[in-house]
Protein backbone atom coordinates (compact mmCIF):
# COMPACT_ATOMS: atom_id res chain seq x y z
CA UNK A 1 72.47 1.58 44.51
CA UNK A 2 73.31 -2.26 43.73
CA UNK A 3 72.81 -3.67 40.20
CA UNK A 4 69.77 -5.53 39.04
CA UNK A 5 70.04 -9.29 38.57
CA UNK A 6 68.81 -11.12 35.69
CA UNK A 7 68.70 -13.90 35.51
CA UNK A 8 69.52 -16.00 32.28
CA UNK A 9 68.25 -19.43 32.51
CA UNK A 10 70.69 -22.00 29.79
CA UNK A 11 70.49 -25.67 28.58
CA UNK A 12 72.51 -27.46 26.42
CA UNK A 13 70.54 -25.80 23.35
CA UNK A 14 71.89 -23.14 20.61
CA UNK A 15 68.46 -21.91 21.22
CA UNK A 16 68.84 -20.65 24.72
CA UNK A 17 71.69 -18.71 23.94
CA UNK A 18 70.25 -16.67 21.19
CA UNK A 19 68.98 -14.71 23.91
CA UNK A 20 72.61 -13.56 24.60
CA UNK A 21 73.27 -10.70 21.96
CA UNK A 22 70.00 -9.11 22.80
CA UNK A 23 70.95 -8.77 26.69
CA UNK A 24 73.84 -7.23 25.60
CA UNK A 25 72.28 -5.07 23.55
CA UNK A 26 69.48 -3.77 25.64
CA UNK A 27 70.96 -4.33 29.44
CA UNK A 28 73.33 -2.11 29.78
CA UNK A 29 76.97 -4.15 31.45
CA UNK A 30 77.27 -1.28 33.99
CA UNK A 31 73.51 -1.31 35.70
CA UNK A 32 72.96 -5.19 35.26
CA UNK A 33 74.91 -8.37 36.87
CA UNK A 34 73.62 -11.52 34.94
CA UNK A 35 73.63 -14.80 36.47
CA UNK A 36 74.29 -17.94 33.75
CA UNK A 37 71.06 -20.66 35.35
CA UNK A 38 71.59 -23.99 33.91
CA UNK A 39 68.60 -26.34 35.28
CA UNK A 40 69.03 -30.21 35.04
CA UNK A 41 67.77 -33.45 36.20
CA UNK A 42 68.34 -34.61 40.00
CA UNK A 43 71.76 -36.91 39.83
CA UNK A 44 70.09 -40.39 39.67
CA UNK A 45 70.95 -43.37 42.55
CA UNK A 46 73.84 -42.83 44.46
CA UNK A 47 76.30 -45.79 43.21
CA UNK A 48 79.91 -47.07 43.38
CA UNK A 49 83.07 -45.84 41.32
CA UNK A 50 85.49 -48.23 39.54
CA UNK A 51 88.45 -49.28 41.84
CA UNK A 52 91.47 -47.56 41.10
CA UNK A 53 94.32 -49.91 39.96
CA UNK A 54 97.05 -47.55 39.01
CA UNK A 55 97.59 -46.74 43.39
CA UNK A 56 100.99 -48.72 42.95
CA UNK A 57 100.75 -50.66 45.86
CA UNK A 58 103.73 -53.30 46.64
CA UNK A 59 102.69 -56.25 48.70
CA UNK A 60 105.36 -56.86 51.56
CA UNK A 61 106.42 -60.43 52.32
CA UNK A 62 103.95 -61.47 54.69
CA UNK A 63 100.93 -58.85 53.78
CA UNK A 64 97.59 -60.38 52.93
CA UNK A 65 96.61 -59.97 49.39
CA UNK A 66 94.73 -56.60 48.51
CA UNK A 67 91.51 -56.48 46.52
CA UNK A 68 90.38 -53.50 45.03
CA UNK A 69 87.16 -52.35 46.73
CA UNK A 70 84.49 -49.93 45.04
CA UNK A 71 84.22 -46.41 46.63
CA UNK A 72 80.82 -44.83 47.21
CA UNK A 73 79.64 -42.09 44.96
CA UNK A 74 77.24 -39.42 46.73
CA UNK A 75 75.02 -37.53 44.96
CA UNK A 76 76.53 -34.11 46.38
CA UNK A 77 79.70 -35.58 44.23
CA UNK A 78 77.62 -36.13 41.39
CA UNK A 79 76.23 -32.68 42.05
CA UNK A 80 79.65 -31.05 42.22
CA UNK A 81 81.02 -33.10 38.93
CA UNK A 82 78.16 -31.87 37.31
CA UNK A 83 78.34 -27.83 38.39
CA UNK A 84 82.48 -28.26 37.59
CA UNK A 85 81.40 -29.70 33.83
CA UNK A 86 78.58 -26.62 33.46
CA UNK A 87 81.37 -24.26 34.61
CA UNK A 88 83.46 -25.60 31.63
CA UNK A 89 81.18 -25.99 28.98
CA UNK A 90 79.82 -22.72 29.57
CA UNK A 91 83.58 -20.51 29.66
CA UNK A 92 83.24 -19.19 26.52
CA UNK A 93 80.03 -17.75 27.14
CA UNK A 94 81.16 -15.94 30.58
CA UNK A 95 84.37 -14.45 28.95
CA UNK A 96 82.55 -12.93 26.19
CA UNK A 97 80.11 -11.25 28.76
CA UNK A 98 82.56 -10.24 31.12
CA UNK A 99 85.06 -8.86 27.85
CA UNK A 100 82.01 -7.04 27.44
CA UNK A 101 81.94 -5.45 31.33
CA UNK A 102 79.36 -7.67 33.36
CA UNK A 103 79.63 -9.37 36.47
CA UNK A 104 78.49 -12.94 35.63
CA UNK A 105 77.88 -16.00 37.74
CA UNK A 106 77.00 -19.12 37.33
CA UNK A 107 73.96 -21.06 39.38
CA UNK A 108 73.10 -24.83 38.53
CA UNK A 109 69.66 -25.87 40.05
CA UNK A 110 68.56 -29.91 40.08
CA UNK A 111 65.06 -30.33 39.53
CA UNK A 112 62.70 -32.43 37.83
CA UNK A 113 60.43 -29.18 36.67
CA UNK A 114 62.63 -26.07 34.75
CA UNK A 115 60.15 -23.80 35.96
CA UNK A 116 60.11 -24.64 39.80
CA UNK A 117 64.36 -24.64 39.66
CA UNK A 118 63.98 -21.31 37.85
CA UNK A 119 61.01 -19.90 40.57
CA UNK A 120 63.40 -21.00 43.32
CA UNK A 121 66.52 -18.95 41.71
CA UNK A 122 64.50 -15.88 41.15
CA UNK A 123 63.64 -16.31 45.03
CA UNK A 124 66.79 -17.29 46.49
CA UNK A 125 69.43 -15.07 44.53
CA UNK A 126 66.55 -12.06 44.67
CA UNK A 127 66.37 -11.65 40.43
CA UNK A 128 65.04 -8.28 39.06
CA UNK A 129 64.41 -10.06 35.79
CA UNK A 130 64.59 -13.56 33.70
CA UNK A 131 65.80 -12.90 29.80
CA UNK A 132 65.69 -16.17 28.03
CA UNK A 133 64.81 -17.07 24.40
CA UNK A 134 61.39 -19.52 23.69
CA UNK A 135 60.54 -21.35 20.86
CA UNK A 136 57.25 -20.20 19.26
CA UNK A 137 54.85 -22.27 19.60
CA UNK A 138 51.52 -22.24 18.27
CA UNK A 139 48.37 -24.70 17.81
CA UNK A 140 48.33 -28.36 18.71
CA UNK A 141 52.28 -28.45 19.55
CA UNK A 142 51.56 -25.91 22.32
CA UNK A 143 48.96 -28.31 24.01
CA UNK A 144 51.38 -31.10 24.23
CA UNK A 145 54.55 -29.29 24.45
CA UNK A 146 54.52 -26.85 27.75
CA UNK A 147 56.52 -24.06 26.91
CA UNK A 148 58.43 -23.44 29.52
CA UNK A 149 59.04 -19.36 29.47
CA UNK A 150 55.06 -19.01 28.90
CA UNK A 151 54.76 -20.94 32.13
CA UNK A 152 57.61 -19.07 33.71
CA UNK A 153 56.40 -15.33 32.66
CA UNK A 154 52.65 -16.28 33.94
CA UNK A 155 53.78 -17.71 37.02
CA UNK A 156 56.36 -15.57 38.13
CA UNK A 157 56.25 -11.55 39.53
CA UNK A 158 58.61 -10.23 38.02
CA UNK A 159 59.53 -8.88 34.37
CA UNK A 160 60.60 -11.18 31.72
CA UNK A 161 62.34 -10.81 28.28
CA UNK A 162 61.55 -13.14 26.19
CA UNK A 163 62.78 -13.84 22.18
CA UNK A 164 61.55 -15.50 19.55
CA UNK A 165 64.58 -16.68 17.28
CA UNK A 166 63.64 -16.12 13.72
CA UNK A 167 64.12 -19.15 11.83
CA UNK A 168 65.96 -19.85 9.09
């Protein structure tokens, strides 16, 4: 029988990690793969890079001066720069869970809306569960801040774990 996948959905808070100690207490590393989801903006406009002045190029008598052009930058190369810099930043966190026996991968989504990019992973990758930790919100800061792991556990089908973080 294949292991479940849950799916841990990460920003660039502490707070979203807090969730980490608790999967490793109570999902066990040898029934369980977990998949590292770090959501973030769409790359903005496509644009051009800075011409690269350090190519060395020797002008031959005769040759027709050379003037540095601008490259094109896609998005798909934003898009990769961006999923090689989430890759980094989040190493130390994948080597302590996999020192620890899981299987962990990591999925950046682009969207505009955390929820929707988290919907679509649990679709696509086929996600047994979401753990993630929440802030606790309560009264008027609820109304005008959407929590986004309320939204997530009353939208999606499947089970979620959710933590408070105490404060301190």
């Amino acid at each position: 029988m294949p292991n479940n996948k849950v799916l841990i959905p990460l920003n660039q808070s502490e707070l979203s990690q807090e969730i980490l100690p608790y999967v490793k207490k109570f999902i066990p590393a040898d029934k369980n793969d977990l998949i590292l989801f770090f959501v973030t903006k769409p790359p903005g406009s496509v644009g051009f890079g800075e011409p690269d002045l350090r190519a060395g190029y020797a002008p031959m008598p005769g040759d027709k001066p050379v003037k540095p052009t601008l490259h094109p930058i896609y998005a798909t190369q934003q898009q990769d720069s961006i999923r090689a810099q989430v890759e980094t930043d989040l190493m130390p966190v994948t080597n302590n869970l996999r020192e620890s026996g899981y299987q962990v991968a990591i999925i950046v989504g682009f969207d505009k809306d955390p929820v929707d990019a988290i919907l679509a992973a649990i679709k696509s990758s086929k996600i047994d569960l979401v753990a993630m930790s929440t802030r606790a919100r309560v009264g008027v800061t609820r109304f005008f801040f959407r929590n986004v792991a309320d939204t997530l556990a009353q939208r999606t089908k499947i089970p979620v774990l959710l933590i408070h973080p105490t404060e301190e």
